[in-house]
N, C-alpha and C. Protein backbone atom coordinates (compact mmCIF):
# COMPACT_ATOMS: atom_id res chain seq x y z
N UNK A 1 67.75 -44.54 0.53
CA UNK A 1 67.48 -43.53 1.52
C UNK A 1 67.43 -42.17 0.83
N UNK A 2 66.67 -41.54 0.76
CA UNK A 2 66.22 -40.13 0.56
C UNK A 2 67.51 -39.18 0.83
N UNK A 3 67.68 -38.09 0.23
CA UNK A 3 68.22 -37.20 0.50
C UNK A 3 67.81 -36.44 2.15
N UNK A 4 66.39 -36.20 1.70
CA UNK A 4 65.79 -35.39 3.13
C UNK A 4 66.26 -36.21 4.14
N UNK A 5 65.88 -37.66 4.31
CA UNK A 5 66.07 -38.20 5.60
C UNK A 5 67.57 -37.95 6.44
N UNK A 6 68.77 -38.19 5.17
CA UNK A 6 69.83 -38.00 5.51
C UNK A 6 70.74 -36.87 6.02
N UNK A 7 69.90 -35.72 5.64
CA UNK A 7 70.49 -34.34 5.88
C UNK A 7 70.63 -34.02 7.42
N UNK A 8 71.23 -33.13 7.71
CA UNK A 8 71.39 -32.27 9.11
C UNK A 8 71.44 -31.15 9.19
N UNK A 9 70.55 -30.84 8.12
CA UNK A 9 70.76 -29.40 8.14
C UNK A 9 69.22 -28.97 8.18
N UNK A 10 68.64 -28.33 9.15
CA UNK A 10 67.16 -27.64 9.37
C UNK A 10 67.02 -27.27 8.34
N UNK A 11 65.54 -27.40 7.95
CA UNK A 11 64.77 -26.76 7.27
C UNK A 11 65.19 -25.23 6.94
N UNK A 12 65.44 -25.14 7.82
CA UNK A 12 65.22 -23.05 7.60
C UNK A 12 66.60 -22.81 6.99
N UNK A 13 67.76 -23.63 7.36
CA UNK A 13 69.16 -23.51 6.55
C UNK A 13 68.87 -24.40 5.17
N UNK A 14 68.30 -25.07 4.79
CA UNK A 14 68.62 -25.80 3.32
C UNK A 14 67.47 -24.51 2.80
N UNK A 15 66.60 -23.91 3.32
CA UNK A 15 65.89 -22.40 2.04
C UNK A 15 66.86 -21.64 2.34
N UNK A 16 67.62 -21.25 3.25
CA UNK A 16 68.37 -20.09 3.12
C UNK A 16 69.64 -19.97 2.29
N UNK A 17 70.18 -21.37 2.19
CA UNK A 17 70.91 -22.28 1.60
C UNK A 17 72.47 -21.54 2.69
N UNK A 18 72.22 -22.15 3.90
CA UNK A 18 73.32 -21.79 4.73
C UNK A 18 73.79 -23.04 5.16
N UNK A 19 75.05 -22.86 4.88
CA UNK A 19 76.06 -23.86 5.45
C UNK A 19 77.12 -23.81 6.54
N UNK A 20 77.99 -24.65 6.73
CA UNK A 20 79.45 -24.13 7.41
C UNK A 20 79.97 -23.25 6.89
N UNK A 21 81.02 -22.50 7.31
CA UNK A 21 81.48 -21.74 6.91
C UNK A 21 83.04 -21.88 6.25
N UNK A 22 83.29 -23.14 6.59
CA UNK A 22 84.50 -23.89 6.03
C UNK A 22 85.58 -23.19 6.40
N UNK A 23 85.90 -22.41 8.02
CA UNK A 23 86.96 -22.04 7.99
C UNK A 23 87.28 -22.79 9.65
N UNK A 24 86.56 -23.25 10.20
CA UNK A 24 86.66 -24.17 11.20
C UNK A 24 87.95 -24.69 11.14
N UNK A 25 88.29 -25.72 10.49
CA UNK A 25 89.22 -26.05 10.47
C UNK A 25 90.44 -26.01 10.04
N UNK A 26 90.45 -24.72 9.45
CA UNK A 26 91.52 -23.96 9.19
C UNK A 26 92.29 -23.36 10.65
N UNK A 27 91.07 -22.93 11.24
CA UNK A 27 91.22 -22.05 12.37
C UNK A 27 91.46 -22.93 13.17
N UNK A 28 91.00 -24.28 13.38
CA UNK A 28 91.42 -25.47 14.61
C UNK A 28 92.86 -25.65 14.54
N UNK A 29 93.38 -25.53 13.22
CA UNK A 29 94.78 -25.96 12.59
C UNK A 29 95.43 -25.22 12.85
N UNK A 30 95.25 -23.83 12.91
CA UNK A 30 96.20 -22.89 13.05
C UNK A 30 96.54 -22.63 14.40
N UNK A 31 95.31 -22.60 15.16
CA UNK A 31 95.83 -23.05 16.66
C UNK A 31 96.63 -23.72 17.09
N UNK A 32 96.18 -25.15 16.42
CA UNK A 32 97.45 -26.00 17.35
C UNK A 32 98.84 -25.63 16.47
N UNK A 33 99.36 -25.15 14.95
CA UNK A 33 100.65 -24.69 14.74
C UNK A 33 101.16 -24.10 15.38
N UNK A 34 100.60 -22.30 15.61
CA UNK A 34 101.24 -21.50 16.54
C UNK A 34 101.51 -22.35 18.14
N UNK A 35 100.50 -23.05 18.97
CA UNK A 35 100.81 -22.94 19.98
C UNK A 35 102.31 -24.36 19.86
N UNK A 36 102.12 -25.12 18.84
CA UNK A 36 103.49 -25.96 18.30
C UNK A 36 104.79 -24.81 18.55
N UNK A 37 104.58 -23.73 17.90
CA UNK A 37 105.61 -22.87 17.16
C UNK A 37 105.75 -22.32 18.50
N UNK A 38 105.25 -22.03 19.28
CA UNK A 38 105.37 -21.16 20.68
C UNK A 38 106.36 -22.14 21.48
N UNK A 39 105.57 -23.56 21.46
CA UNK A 39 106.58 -24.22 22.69
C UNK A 39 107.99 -24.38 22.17
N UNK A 40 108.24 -24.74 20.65
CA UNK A 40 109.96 -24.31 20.23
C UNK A 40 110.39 -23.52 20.00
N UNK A 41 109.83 -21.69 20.07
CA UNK A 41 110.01 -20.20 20.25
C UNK A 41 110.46 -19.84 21.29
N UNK A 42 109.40 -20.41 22.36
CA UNK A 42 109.84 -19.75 23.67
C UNK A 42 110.76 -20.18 24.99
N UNK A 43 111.70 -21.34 24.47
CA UNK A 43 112.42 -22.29 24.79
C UNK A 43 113.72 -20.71 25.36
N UNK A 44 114.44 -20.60 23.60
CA UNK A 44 115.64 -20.05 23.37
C UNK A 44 115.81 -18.50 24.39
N UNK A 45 114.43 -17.58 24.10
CA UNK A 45 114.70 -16.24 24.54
C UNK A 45 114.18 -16.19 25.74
N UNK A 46 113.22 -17.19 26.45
CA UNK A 46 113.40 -17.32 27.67
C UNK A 46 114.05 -17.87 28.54
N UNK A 47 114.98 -18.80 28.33
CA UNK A 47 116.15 -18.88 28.78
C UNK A 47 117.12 -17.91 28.99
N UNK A 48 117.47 -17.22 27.57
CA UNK A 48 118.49 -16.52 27.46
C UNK A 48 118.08 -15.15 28.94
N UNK A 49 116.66 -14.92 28.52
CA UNK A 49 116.38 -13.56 29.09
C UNK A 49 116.48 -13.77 30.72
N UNK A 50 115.56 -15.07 31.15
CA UNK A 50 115.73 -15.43 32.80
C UNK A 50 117.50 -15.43 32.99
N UNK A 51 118.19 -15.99 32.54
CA UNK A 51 119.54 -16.16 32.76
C UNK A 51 120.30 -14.66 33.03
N UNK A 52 119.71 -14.33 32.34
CA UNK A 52 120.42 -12.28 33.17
C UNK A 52 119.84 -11.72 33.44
N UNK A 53 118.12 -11.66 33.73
CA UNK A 53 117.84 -11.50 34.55
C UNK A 53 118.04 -12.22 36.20
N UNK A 54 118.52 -13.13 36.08
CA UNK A 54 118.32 -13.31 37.56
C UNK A 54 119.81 -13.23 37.79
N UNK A 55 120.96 -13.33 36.94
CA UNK A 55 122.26 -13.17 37.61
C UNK A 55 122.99 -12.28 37.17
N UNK A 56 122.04 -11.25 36.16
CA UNK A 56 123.07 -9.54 36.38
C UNK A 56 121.95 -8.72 36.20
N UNK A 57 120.65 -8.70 36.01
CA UNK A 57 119.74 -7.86 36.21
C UNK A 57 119.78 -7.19 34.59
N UNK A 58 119.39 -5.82 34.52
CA UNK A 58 118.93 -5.10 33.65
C UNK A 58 119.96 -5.07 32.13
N UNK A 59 121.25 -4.76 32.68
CA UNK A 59 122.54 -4.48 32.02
C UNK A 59 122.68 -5.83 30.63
N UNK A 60 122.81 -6.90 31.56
CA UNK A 60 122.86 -8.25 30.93
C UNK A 60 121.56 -8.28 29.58
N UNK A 61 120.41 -8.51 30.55
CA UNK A 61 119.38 -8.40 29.43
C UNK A 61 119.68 -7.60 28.44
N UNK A 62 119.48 -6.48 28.61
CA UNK A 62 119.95 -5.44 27.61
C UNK A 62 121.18 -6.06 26.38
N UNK A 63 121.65 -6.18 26.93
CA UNK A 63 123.06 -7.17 26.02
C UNK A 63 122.71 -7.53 25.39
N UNK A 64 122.16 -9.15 26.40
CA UNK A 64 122.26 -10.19 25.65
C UNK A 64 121.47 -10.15 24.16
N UNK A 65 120.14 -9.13 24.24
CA UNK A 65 119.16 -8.50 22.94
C UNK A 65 120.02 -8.46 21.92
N UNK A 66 121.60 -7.41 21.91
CA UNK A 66 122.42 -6.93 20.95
C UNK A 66 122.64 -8.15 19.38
N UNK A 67 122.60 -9.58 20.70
CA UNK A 67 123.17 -10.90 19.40
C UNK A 67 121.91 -10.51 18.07
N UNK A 68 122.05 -10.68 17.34
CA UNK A 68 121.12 -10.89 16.43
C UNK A 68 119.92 -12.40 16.67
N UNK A 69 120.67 -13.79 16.78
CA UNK A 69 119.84 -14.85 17.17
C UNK A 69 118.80 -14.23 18.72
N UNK A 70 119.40 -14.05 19.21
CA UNK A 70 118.29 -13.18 20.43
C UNK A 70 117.31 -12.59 20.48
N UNK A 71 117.53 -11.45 19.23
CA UNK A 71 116.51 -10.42 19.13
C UNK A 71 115.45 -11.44 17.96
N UNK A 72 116.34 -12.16 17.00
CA UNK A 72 114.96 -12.74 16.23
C UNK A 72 114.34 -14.05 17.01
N UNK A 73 115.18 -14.40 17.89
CA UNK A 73 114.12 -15.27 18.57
C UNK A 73 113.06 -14.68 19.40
N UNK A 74 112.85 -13.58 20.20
CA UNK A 74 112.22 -12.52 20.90
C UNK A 74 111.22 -12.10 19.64
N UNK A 75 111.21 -12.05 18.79
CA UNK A 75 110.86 -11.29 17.89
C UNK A 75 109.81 -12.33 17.09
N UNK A 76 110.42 -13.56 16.73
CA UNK A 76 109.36 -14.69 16.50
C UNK A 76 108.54 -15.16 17.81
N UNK A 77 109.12 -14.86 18.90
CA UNK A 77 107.93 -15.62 20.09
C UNK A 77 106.52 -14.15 19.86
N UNK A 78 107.46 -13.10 19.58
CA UNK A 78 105.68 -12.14 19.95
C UNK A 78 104.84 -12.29 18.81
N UNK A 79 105.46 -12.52 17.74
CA UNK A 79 104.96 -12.67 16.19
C UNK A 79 103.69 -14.07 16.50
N UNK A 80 104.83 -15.37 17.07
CA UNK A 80 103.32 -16.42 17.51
C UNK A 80 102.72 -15.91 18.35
N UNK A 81 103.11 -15.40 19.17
CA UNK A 81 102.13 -15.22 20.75
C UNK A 81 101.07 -14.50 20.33
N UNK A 82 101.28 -13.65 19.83
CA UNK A 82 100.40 -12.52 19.39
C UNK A 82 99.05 -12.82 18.37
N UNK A 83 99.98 -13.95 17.00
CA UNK A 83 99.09 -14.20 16.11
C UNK A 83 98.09 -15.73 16.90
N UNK A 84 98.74 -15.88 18.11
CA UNK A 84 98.12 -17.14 18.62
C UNK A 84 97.13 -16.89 19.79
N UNK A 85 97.56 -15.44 20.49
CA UNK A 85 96.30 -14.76 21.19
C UNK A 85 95.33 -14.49 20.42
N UNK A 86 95.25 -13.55 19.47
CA UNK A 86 94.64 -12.72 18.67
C UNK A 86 92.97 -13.96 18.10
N UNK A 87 93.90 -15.35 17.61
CA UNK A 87 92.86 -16.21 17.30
C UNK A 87 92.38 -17.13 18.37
N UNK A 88 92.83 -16.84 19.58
CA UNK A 88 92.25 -17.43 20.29
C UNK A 88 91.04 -16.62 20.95
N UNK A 89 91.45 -15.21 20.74
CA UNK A 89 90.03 -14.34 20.90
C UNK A 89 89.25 -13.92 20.37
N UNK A 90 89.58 -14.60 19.01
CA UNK A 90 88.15 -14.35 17.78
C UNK A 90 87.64 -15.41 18.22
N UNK A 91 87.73 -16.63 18.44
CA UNK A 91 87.70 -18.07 19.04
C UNK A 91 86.28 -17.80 19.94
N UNK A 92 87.04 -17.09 21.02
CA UNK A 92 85.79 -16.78 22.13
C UNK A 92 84.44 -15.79 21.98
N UNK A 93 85.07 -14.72 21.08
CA UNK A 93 84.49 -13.52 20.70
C UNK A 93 82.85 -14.07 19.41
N UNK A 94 83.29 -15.20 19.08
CA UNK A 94 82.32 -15.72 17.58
C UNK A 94 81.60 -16.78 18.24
N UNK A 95 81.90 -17.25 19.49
CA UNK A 95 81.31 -18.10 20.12
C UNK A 95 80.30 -17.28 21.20
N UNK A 96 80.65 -16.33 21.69
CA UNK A 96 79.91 -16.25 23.20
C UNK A 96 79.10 -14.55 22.55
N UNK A 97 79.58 -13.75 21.96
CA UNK A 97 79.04 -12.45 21.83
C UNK A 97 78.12 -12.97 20.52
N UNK A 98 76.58 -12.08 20.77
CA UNK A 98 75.73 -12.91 19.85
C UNK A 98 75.18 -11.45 18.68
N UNK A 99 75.39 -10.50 18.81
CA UNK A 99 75.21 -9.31 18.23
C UNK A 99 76.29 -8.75 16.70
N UNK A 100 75.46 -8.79 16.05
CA UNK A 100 76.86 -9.42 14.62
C UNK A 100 77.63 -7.86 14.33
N UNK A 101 76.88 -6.94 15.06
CA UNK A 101 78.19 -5.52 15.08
C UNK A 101 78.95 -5.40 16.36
N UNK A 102 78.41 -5.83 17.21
CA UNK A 102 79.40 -6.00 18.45
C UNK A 102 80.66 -7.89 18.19
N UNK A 103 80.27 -8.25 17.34
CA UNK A 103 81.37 -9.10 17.08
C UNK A 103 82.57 -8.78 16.11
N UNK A 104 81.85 -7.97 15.17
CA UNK A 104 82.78 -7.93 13.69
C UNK A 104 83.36 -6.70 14.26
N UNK A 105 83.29 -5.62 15.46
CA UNK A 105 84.11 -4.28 15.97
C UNK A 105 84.79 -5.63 16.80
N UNK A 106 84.51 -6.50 17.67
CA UNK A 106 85.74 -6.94 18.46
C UNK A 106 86.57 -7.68 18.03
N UNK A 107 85.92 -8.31 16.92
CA UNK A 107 87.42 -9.04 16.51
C UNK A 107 88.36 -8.28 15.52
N UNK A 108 87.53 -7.37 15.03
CA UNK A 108 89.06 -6.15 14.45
C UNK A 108 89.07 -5.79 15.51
N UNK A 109 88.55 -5.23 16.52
CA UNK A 109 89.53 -4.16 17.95
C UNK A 109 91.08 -5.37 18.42
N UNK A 110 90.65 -6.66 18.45
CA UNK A 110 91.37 -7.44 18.74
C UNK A 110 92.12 -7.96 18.04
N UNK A 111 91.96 -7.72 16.61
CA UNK A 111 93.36 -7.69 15.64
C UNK A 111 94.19 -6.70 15.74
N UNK A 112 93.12 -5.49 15.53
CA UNK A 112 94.40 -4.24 15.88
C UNK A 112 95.50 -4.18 16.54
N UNK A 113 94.96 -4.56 18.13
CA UNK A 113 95.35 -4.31 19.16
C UNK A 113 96.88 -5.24 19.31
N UNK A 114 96.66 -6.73 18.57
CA UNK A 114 97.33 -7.58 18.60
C UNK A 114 98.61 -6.87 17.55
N UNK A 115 98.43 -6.85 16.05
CA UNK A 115 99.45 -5.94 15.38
C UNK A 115 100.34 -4.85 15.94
N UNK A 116 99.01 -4.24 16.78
CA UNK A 116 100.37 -2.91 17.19
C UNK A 116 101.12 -3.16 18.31
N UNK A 117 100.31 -4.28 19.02
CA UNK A 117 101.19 -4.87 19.85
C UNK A 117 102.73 -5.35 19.95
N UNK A 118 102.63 -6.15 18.66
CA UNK A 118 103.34 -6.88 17.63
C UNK A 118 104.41 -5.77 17.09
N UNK A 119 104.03 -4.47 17.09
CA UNK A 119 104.48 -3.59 15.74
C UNK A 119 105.61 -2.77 17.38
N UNK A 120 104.97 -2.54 18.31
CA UNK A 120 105.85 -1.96 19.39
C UNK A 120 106.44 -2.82 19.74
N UNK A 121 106.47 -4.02 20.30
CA UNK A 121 107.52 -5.00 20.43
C UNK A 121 108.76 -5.06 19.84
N UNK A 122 108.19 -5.35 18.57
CA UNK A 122 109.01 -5.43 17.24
C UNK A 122 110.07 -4.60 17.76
N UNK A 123 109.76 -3.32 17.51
CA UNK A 123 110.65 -1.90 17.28
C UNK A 123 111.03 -1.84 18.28
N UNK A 124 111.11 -2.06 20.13
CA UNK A 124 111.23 -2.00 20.98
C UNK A 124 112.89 -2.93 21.18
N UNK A 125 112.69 -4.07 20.61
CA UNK A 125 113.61 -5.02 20.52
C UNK A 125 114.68 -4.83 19.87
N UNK A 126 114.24 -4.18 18.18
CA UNK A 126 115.32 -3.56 16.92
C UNK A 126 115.99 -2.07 17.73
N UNK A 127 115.48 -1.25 18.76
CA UNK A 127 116.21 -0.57 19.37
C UNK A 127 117.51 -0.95 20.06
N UNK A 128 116.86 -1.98 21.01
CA UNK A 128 117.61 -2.56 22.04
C UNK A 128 118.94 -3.04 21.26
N UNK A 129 118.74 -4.07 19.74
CA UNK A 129 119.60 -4.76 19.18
C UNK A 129 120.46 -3.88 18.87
N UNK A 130 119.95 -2.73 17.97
CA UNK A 130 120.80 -1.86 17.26
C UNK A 130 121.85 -0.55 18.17
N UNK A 131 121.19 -0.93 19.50
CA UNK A 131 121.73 0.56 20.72
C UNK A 131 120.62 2.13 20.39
N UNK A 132 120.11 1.94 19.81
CA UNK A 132 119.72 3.26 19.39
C UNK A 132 118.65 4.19 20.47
């Protein structure tokens, strides 16, 4: 059997010599880790956090942040959440928007956005822990 017959790749991609991009499945993989890493992340600090919230309100929460295990569990759920949003909207953004400068501004607007997200959280939490 011929090479040609066997191929799947159009004409117009074997002259351009365009292929996959070989990050597919990097990116399939990393999805399902984080959202792995999310369901045993978000076990600990949502517990902890519903638990004073609903039976001492503001005071408690506040507290309970102070433990150290608290604040880094809070602190690893936004770290996945964030790095697990972020690729789930390059995901949509490389699929559905067809304009290659209106893609490559949204998926940095949507990294950014995700980091500083990430970056106020962060510091929001290291307040709470530290009293400051």
């Amino acid at each position: 059997m011929s090479n040609k017959a066997s191929s799947l790749r159009s004409p117009l991609g074997r002259v351009r010599g365009l292929g996959s991009a070989k990050s597919g499945t990097e990116h399939w993989w990393m999805q399902r880790v984080t959202s792995l890493a999310l369901v045993v992340v978000t076990g600990c600090p949502m517990a902890m956090l519903l638990s004073h919230a609903i039976y001492g309100g503001y005071t408690p929460t506040v507290e309970g942040l102070h433990a150290p295990l608290a604040a880094a569990g809070v602190i690893l759920f936004l770290a996945f959440g964030f790095h697990h949003a972020a690729s789930g909207l390059q995901v949509v953004i490389e699929d559905y928007v067809h304009c290659e400068c209106v893609k490559t501004a949204s998926v940095i607007a949507v990294k950014l956005a995700a980091v500083t997200l990430f970056a106020l959280g962060t510091l929001a939490v290291l307040k709470i822990m530290f009293g400051a």
